[in-house]
C-alpha atoms as a PDB file:
ATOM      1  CA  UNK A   1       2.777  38.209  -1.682  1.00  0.00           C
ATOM      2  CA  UNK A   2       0.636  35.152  -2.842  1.00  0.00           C
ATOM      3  CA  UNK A   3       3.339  32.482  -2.288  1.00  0.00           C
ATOM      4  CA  UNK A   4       0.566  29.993  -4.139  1.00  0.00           C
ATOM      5  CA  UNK A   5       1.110  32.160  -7.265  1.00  0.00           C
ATOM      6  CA  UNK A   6       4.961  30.891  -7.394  1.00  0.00           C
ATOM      7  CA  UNK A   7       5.991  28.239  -9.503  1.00  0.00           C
ATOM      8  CA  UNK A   8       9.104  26.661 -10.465  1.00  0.00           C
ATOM      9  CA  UNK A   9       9.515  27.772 -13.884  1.00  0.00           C
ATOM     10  CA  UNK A  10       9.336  31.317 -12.637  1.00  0.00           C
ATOM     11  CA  UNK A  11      11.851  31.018 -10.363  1.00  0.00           C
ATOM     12  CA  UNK A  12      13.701  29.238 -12.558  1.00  0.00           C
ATOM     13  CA  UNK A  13      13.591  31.615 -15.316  1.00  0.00           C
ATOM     14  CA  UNK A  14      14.227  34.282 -12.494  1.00  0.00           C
ATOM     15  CA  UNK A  15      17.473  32.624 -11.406  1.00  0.00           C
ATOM     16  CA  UNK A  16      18.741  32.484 -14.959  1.00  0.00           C
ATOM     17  CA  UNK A  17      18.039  36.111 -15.609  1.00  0.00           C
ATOM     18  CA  UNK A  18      19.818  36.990 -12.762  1.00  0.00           C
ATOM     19  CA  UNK A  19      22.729  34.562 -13.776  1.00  0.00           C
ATOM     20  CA  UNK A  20      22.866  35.772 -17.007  1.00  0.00           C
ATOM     21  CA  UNK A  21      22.447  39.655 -16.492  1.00  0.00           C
ATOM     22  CA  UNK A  22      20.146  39.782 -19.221  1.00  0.00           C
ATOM     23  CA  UNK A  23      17.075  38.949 -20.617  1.00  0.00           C
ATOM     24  CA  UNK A  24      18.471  37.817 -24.362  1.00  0.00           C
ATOM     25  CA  UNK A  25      20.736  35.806 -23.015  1.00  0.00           C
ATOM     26  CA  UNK A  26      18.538  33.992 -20.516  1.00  0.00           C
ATOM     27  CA  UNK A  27      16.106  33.011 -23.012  1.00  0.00           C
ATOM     28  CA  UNK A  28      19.063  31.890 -25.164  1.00  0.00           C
ATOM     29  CA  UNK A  29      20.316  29.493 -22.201  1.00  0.00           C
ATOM     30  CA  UNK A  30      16.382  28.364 -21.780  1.00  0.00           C
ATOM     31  CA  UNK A  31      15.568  28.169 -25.169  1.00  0.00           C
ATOM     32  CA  UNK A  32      12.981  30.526 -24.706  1.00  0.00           C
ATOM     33  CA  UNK A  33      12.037  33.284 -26.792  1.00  0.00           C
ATOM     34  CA  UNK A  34      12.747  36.779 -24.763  1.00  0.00           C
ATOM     35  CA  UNK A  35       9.209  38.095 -25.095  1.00  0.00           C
ATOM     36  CA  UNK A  36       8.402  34.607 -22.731  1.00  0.00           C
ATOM     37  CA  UNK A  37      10.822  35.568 -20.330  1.00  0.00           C
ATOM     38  CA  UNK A  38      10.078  39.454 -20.262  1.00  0.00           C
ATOM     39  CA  UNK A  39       6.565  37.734 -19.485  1.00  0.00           C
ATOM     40  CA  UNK A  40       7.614  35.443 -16.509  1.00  0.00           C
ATOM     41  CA  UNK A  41       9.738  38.550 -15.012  1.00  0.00           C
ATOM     42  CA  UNK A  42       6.268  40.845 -14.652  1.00  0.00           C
ATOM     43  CA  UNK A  43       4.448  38.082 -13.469  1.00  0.00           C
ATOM     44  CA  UNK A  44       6.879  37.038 -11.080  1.00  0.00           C
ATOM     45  CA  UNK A  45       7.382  41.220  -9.941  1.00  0.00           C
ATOM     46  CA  UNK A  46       3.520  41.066  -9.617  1.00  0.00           C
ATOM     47  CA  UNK A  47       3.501  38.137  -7.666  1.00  0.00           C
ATOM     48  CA  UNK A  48       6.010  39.627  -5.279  1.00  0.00           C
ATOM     49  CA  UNK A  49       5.175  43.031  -5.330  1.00  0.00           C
ATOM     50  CA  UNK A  50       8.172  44.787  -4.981  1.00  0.00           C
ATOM     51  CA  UNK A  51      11.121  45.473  -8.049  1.00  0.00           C
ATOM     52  CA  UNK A  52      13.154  42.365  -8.551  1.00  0.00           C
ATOM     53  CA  UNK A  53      15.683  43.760 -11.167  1.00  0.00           C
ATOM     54  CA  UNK A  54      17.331  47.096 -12.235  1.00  0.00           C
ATOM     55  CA  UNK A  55      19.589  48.020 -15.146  1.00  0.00           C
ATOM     56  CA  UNK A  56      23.035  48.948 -13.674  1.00  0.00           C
ATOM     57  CA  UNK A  57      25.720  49.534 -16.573  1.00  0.00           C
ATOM     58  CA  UNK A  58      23.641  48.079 -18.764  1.00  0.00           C
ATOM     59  CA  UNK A  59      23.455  44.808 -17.341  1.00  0.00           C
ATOM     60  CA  UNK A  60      20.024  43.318 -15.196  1.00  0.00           C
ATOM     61  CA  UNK A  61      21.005  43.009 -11.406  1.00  0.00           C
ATOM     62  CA  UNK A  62      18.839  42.503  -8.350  1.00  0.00           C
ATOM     63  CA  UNK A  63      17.697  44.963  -6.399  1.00  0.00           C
ATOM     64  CA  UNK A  64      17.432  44.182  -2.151  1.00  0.00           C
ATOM     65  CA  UNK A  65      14.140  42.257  -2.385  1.00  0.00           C
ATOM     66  CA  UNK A  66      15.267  40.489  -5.855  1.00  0.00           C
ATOM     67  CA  UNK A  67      18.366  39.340  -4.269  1.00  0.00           C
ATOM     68  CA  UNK A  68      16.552  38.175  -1.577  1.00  0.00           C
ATOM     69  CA  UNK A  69      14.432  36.481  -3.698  1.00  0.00           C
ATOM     70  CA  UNK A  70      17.539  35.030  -5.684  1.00  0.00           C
ATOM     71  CA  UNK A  71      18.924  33.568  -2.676  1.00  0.00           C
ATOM     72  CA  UNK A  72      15.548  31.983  -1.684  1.00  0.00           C
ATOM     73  CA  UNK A  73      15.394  30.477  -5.314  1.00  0.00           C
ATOM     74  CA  UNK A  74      18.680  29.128  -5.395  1.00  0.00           C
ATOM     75  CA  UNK A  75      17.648  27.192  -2.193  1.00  0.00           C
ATOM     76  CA  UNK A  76      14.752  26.095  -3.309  1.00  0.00           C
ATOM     77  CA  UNK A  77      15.823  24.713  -6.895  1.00  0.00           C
ATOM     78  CA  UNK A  78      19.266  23.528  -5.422  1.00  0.00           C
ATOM     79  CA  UNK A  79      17.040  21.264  -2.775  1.00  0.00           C
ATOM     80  CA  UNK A  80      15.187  19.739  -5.953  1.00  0.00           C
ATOM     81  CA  UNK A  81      18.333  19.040  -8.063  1.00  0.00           C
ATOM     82  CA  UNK A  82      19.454  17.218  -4.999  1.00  0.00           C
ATOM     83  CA  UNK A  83      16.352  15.763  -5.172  1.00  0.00           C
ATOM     84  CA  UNK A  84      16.608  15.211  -8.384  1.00  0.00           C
ATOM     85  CA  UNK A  85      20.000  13.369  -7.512  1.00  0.00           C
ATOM     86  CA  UNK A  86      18.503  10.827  -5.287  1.00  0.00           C
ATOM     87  CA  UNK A  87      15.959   9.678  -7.937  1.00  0.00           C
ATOM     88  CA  UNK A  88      18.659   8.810 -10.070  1.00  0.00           C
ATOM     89  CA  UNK A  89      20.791   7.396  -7.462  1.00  0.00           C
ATOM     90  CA  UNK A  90      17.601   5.155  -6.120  1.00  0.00           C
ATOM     91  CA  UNK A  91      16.488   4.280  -9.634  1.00  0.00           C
ATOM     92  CA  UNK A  92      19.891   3.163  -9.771  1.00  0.00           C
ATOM     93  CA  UNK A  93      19.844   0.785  -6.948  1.00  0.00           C
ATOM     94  CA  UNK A  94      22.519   3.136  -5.125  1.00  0.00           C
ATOM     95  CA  UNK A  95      20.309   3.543  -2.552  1.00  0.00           C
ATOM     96  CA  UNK A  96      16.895   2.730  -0.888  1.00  0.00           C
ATOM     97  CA  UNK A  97      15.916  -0.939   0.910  1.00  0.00           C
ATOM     98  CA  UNK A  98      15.847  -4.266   0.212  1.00  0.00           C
ATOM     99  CA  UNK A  99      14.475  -6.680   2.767  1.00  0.00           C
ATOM    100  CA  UNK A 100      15.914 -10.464   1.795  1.00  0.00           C
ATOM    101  CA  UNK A 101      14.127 -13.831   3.721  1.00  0.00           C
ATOM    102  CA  UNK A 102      16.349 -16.924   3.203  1.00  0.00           C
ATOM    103  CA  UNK A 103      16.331 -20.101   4.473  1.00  0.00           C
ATOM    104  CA  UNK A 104      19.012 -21.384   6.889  1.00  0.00           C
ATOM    105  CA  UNK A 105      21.837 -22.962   5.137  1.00  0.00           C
ATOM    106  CA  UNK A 106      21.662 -19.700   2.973  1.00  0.00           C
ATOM    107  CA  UNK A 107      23.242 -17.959   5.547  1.00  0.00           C
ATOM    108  CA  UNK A 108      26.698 -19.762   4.885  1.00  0.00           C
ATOM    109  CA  UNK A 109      26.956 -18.242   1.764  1.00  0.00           C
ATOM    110  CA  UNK A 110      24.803 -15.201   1.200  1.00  0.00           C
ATOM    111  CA  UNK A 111      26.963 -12.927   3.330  1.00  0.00           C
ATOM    112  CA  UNK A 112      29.833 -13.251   0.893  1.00  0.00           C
ATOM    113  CA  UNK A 113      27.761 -11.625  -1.643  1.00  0.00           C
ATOM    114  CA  UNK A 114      26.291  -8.964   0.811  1.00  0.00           C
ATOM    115  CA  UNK A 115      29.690  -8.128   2.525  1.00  0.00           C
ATOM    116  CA  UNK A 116      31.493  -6.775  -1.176  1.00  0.00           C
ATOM    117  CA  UNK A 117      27.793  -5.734  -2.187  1.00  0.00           C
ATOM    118  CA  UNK A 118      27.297  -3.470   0.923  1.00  0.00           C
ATOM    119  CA  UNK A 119      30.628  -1.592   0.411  1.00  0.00           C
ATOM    120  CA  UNK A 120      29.830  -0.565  -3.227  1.00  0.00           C
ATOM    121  CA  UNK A 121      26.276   0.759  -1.957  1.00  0.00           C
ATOM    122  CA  UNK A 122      26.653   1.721   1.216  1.00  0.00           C
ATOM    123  CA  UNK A 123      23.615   4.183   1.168  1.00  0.00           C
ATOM    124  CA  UNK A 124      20.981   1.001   0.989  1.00  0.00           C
ATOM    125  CA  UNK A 125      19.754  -0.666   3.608  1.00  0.00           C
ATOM    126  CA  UNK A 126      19.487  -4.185   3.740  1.00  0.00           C
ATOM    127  CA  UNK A 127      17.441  -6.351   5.864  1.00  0.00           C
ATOM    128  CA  UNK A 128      18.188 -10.353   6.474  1.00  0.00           C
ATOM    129  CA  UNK A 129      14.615 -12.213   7.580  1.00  0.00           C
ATOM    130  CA  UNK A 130      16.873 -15.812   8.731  1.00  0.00           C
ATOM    131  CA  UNK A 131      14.752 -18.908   8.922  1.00  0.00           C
ATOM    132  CA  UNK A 132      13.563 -22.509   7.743  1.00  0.00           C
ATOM    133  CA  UNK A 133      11.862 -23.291   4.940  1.00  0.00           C
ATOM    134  CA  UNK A 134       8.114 -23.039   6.807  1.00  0.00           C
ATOM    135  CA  UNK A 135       8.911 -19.548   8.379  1.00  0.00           C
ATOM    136  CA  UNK A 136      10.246 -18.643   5.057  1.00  0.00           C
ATOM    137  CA  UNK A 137       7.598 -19.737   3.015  1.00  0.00           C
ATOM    138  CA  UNK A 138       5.461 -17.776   5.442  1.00  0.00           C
ATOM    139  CA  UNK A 139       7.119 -14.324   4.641  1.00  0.00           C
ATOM    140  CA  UNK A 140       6.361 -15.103   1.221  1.00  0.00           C
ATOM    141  CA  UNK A 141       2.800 -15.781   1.213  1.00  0.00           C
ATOM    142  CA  UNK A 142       2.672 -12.321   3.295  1.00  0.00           C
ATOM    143  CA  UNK A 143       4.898 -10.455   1.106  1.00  0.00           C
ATOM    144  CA  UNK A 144       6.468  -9.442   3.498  1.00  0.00           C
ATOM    145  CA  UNK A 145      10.055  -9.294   1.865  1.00  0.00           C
ATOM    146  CA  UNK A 146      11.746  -8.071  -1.350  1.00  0.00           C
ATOM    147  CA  UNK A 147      13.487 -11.106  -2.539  1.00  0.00           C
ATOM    148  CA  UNK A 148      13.219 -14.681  -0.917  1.00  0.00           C
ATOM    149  CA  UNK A 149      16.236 -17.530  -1.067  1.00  0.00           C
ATOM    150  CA  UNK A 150      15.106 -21.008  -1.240  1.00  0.00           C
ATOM    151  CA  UNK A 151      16.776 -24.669  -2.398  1.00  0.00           C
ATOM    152  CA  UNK A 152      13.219 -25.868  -2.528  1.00  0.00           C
ATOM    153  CA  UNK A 153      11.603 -22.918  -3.784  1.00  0.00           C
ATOM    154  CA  UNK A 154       7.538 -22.820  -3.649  1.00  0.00           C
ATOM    155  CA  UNK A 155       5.218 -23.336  -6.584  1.00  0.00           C
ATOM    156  CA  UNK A 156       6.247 -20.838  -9.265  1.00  0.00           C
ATOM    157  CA  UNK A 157       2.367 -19.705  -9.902  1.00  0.00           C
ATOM    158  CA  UNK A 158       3.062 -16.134  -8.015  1.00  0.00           C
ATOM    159  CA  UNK A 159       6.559 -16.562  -8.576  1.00  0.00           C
ATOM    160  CA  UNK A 160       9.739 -16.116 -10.895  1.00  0.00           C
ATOM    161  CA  UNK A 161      12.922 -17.840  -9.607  1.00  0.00           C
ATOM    162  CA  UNK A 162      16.816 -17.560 -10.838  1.00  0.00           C
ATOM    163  CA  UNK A 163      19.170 -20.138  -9.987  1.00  0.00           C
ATOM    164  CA  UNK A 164      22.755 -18.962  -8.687  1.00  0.00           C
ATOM    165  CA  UNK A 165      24.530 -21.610  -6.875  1.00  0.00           C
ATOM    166  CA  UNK A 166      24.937 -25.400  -6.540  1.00  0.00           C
ATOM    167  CA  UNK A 167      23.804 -26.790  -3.519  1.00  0.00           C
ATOM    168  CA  UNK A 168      24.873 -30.622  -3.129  1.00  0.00           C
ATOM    169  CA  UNK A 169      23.695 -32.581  -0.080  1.00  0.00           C
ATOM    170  CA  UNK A 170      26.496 -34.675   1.355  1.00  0.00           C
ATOM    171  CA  UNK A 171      26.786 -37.870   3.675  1.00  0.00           C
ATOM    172  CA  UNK A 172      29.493 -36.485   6.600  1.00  0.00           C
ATOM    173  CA  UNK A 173      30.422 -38.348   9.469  1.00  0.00           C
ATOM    174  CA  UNK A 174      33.093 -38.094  12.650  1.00  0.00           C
ATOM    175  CA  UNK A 175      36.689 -38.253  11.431  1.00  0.00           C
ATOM    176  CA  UNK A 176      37.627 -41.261  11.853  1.00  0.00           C
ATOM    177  CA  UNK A 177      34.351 -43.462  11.416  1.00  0.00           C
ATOM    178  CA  UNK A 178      34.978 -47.095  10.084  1.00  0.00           C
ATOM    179  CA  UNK A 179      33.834 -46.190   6.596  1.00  0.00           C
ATOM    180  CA  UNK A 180      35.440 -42.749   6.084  1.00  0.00           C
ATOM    181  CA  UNK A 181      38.674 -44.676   4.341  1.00  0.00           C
ATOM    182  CA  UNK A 182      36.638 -46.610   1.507  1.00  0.00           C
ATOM    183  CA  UNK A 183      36.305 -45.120  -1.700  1.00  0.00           C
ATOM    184  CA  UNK A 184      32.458 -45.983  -2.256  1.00  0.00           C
ATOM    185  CA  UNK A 185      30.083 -46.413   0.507  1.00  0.00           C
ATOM    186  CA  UNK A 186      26.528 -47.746  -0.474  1.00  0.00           C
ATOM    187  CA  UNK A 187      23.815 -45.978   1.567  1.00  0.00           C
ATOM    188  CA  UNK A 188      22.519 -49.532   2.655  1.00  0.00           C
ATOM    189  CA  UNK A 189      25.208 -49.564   4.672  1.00  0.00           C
ATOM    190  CA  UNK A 190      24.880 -46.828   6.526  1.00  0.00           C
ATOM    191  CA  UNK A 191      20.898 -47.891   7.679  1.00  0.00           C
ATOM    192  CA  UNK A 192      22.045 -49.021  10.789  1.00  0.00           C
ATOM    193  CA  UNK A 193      23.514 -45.716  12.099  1.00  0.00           C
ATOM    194  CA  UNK A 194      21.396 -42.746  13.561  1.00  0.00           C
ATOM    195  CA  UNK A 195      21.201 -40.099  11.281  1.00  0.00           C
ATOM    196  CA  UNK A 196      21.065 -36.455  12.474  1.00  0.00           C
ATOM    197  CA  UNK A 197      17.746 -34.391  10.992  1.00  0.00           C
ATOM    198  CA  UNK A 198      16.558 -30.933  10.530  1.00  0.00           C
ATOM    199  CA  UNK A 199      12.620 -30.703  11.467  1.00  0.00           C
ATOM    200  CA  UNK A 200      10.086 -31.950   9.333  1.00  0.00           C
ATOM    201  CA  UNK A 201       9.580 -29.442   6.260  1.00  0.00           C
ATOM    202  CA  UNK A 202      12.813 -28.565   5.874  1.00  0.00           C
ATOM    203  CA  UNK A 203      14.739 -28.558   2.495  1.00  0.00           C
ATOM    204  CA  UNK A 204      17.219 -30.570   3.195  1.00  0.00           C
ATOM    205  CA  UNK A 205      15.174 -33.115   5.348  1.00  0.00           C
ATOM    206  CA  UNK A 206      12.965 -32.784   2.072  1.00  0.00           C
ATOM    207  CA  UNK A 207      15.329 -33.712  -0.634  1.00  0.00           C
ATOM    208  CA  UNK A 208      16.926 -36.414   1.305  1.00  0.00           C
ATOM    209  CA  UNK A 209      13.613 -38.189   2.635  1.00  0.00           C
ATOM    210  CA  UNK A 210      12.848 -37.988  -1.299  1.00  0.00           C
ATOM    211  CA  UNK A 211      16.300 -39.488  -2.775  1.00  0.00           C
ATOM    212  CA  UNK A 212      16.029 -42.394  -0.221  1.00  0.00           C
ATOM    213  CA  UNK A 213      12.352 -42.738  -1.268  1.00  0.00           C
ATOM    214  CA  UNK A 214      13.730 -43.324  -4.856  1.00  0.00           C
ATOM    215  CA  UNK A 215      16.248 -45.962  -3.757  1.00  0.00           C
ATOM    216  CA  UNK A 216      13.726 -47.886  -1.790  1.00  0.00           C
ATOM    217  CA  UNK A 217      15.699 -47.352   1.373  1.00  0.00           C
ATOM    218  CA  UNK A 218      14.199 -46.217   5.172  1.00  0.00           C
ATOM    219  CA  UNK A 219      16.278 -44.942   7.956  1.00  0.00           C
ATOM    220  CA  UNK A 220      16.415 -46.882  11.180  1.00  0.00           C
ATOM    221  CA  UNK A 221      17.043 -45.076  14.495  1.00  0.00           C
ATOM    222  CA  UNK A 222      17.033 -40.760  13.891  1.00  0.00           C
ATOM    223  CA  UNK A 223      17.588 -37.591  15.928  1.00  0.00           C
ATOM    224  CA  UNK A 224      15.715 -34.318  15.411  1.00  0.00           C
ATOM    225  CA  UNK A 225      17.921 -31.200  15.944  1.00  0.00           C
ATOM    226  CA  UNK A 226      16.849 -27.672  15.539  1.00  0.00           C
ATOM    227  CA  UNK A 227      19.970 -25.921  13.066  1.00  0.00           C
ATOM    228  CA  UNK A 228      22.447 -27.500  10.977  1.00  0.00           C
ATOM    229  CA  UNK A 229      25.337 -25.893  13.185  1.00  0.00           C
ATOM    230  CA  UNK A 230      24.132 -28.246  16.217  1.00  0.00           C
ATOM    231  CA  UNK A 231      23.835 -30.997  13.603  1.00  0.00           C
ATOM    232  CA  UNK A 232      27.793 -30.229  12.440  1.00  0.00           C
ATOM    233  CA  UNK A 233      28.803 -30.341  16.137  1.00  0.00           C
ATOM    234  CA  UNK A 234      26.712 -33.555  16.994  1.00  0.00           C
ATOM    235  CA  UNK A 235      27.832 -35.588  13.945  1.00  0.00           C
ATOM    236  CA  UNK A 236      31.592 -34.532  14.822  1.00  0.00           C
ATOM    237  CA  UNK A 237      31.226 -35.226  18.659  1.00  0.00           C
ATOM    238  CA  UNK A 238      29.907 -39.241  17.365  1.00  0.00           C
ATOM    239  CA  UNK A 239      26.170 -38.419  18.128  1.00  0.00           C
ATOM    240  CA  UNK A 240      25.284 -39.973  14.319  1.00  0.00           C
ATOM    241  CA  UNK A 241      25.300 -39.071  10.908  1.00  0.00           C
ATOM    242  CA  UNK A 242      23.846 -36.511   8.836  1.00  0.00           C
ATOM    243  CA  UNK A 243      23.356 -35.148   4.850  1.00  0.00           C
ATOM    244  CA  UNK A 244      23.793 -31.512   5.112  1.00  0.00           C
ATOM    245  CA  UNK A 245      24.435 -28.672   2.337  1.00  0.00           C
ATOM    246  CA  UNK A 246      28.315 -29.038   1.318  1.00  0.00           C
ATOM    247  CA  UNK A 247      28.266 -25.029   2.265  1.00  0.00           C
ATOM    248  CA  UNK A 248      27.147 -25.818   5.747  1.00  0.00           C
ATOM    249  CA  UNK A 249      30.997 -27.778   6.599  1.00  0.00           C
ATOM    250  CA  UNK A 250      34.079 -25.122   6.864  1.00  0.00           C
ATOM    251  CA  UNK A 251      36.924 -25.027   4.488  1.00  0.00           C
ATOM    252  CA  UNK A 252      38.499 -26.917   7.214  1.00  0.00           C
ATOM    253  CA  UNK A 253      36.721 -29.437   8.869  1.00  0.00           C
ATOM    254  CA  UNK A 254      39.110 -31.789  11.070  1.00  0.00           C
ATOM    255  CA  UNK A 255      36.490 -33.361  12.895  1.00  0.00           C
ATOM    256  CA  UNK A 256      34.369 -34.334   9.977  1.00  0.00           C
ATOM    257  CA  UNK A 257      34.779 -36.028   6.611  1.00  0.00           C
ATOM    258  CA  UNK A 258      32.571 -36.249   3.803  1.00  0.00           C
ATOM    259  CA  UNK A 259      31.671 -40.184   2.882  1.00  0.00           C
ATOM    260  CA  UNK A 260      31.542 -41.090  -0.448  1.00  0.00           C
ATOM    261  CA  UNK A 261      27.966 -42.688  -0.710  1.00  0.00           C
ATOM    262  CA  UNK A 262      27.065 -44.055  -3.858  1.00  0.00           C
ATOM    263  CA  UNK A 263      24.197 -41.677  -5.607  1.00  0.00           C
ATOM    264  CA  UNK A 264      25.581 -38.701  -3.294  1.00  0.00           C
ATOM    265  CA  UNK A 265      25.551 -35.454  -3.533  1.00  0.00           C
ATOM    266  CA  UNK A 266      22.054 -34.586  -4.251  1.00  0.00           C
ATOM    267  CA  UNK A 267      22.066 -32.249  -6.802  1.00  0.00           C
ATOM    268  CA  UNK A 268      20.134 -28.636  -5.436  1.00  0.00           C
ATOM    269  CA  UNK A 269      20.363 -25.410  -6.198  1.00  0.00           C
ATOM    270  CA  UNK A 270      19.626 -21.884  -4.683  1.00  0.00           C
ATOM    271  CA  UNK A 271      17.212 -19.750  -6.144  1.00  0.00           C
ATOM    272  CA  UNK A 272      16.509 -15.766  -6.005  1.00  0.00           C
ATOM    273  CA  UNK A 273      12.537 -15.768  -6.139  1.00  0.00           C
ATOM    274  CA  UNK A 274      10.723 -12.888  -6.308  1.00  0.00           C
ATOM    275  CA  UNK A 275       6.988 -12.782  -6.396  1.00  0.00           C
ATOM    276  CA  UNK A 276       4.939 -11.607  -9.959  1.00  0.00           C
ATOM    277  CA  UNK A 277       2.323  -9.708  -7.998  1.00  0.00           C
ATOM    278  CA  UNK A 278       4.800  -6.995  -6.526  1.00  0.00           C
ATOM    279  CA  UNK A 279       6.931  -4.382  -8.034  1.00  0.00           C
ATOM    280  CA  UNK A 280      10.757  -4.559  -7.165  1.00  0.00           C
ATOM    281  CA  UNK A 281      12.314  -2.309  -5.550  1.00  0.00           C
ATOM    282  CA  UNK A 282      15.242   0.032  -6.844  1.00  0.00           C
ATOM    283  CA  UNK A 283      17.553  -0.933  -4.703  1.00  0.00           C
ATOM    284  CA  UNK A 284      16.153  -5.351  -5.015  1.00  0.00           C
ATOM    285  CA  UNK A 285      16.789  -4.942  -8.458  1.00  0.00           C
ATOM    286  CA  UNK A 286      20.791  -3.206  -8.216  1.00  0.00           C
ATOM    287  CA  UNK A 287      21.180  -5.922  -5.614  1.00  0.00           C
ATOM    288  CA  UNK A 288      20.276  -8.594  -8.294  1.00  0.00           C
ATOM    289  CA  UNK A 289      22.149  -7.256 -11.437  1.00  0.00           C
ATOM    290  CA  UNK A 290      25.396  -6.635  -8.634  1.00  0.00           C
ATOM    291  CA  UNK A 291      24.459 -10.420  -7.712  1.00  0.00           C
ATOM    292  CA  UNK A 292      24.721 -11.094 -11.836  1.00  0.00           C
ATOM    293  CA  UNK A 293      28.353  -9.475 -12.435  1.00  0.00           C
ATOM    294  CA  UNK A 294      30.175 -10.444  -9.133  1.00  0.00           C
ATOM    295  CA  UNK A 295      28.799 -13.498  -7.614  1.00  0.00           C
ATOM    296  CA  UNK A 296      32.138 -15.118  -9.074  1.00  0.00           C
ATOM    297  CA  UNK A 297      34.065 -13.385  -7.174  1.00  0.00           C
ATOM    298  CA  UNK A 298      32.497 -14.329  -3.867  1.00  0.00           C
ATOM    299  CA  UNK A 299      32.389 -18.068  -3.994  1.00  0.00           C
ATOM    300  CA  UNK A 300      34.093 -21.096  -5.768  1.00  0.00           C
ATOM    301  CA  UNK A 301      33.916 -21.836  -9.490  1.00  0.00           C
ATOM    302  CA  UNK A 302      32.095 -25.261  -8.806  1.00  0.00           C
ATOM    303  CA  UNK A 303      29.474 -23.906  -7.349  1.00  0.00           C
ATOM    304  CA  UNK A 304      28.284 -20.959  -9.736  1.00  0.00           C
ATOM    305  CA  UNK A 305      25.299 -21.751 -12.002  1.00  0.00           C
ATOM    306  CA  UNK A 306      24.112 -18.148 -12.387  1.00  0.00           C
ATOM    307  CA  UNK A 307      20.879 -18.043 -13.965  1.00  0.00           C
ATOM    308  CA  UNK A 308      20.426 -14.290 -12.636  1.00  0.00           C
ATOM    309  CA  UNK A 309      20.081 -12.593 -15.968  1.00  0.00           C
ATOM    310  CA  UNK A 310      17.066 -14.616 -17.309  1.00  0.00           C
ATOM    311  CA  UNK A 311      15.344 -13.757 -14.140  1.00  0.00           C
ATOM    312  CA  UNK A 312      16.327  -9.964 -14.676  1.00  0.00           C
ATOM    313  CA  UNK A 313      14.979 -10.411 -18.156  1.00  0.00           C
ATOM    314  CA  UNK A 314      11.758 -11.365 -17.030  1.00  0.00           C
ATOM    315  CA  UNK A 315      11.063  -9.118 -14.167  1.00  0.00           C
ATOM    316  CA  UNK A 316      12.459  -6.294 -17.118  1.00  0.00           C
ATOM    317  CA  UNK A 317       9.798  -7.640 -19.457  1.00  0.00           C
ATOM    318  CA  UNK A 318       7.111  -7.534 -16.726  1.00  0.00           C
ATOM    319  CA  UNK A 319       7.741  -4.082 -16.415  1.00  0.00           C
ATOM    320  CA  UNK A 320       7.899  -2.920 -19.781  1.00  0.00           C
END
């Protein structure tokens, strides 16, 4: 037998026959004509060389080598409807990878999406890339990830972004500090304290070197400190002051209070980016249109401003 003779529509049309116990009926269920099936049989028994089918009672059965052959086919076809399966499944986002870099005060908040997301798709695999905004910015000039989550997102020339949440930038300080009772602080009164900083480059560093910038104000004495959890603990154990993201405190925070700076929060937001020069992924895509419907459900009203489907739109009308 030349195995490279054998193609799927013969064994298909092979299988049916065999189903059906007759040629009529088998080109019914194919919508084929019979003469086109009679056709496929010979060539298929000529491809073989042995007899596939006899007539027993006047119905079409195998005979040893045609059942064998019937077995063989049903593996073979059965294999590429499962195939056939897991193209539908990963054009549906059920399945596949999606590798996400976000910056660091994303990490308070993206796991409430992920953790609800990951038990309705359980079959993809998702990657977290965890850094600040330079390392970040790095994986996206490399392209080295699926979808990217900034506050401060990178020129939009290679990129299309989609708000979904409210990040506000808050003044906190040690329970207890002399201020934390008055209901307006102006930031000119806080200039005297040490203020607690993220390296240079980061986001939130960024936005609040800018808004001071705007009020014509300059910190006096300042600490560098490598994550905004060692910035939390350092602020509540009297070390100084700090603006962080409102996400970064815990629903209960007894050691820290939020002071109620004139001009504060600054307003920022996180984005989804994606980049214009490289197809989505399946499975990016489900995760973004899951993001649309049920990011609601995973953190508090105030925060939402889901601009998810006009990014959807975009990347749909890039494709089309």
């Amino acid at each position: 037998m030349n195995i490279r003779h054998l193609t799927f529509r013969l064994l298909q049309v092979y299988a049916a026959v065999v189903r059906a116990g007759s040629i009529s009926e088998a080109a019914r269920r194919l919508h084929l004509t019979q003469p086109t099936v009679s056709q496929q049989l010979r060539r298929l028994a000529e491809t073989v060389g042995e007899p596939l089918l006899e007539s027993r009672q006047g119905r079409l059965v195998p005979t040893e080598a045609g059942g064998e052959l019937y077995r063989a086919s049903r593996e073979v076809l059965g294999r590429f409807d499962d195939f056939e399966d897991y193209l539908a499944s990963l054009r549906g986002g059920a399945r596949g990878r999606c590798s996400i870099a976000l910056v660091n005060t994303a990490q308070y908040v993206l796991p409430r999406l992920l953790g609800p997301y990951s038990r309705a798709f359980p079959e993809v695999d998702v990657t977290l890339h965890i850094g600040n905004r330079r390392q970040v910015l790095t994986r996206f000039e490399r392209q080295d990830d699926d979808l990217y989550v900034f506050s401060h997102p990178p020129s939009l020339a290679h990129a299309r972004a989609g708000r979904f949440l409210r990040n506000p930038l808050v003044a906190v300080a040690p329970r207890g500090h002399p201020l934390a009772e008055r209901d307006r602080v102006a930031m000119s009164e806080l200039l005297g304290e040490r203020f607690l900083l993220r390296e240079p480059g980061s986001a939130t560093r960024m936005l609040f070197e800018s808004w001071l910038q705007e009020q014509g104000l300059t910190l006096g004495a300042t600490l560098q400190m490598a994550s905004n959890e060692a910035i939390r603990v350092g602020v509540a154990s009297g070390m100084g002051l700090a603006v962080l993201s409102e996400h970064v405190l815990p629903p209960e925070h007894p050691d820290l209070v939020i002071l109620p700076v004139a001009g504060l929060p600054i307003e920022s937001h996180w984005q989804f980016i994606v980049r214009r020069d490289r197809r989505l992924p399946h499975a990016a895509l489900g995760l973004l249109r899951f993001a649309e419907g049920h990011l609601s459900e995973c953190v508090e009203a105030r925060f939402l401003c889901n601009e998810i489907p006009d990014l959807l739109a975009g990347l749909e009308m890039t494709d089309a």
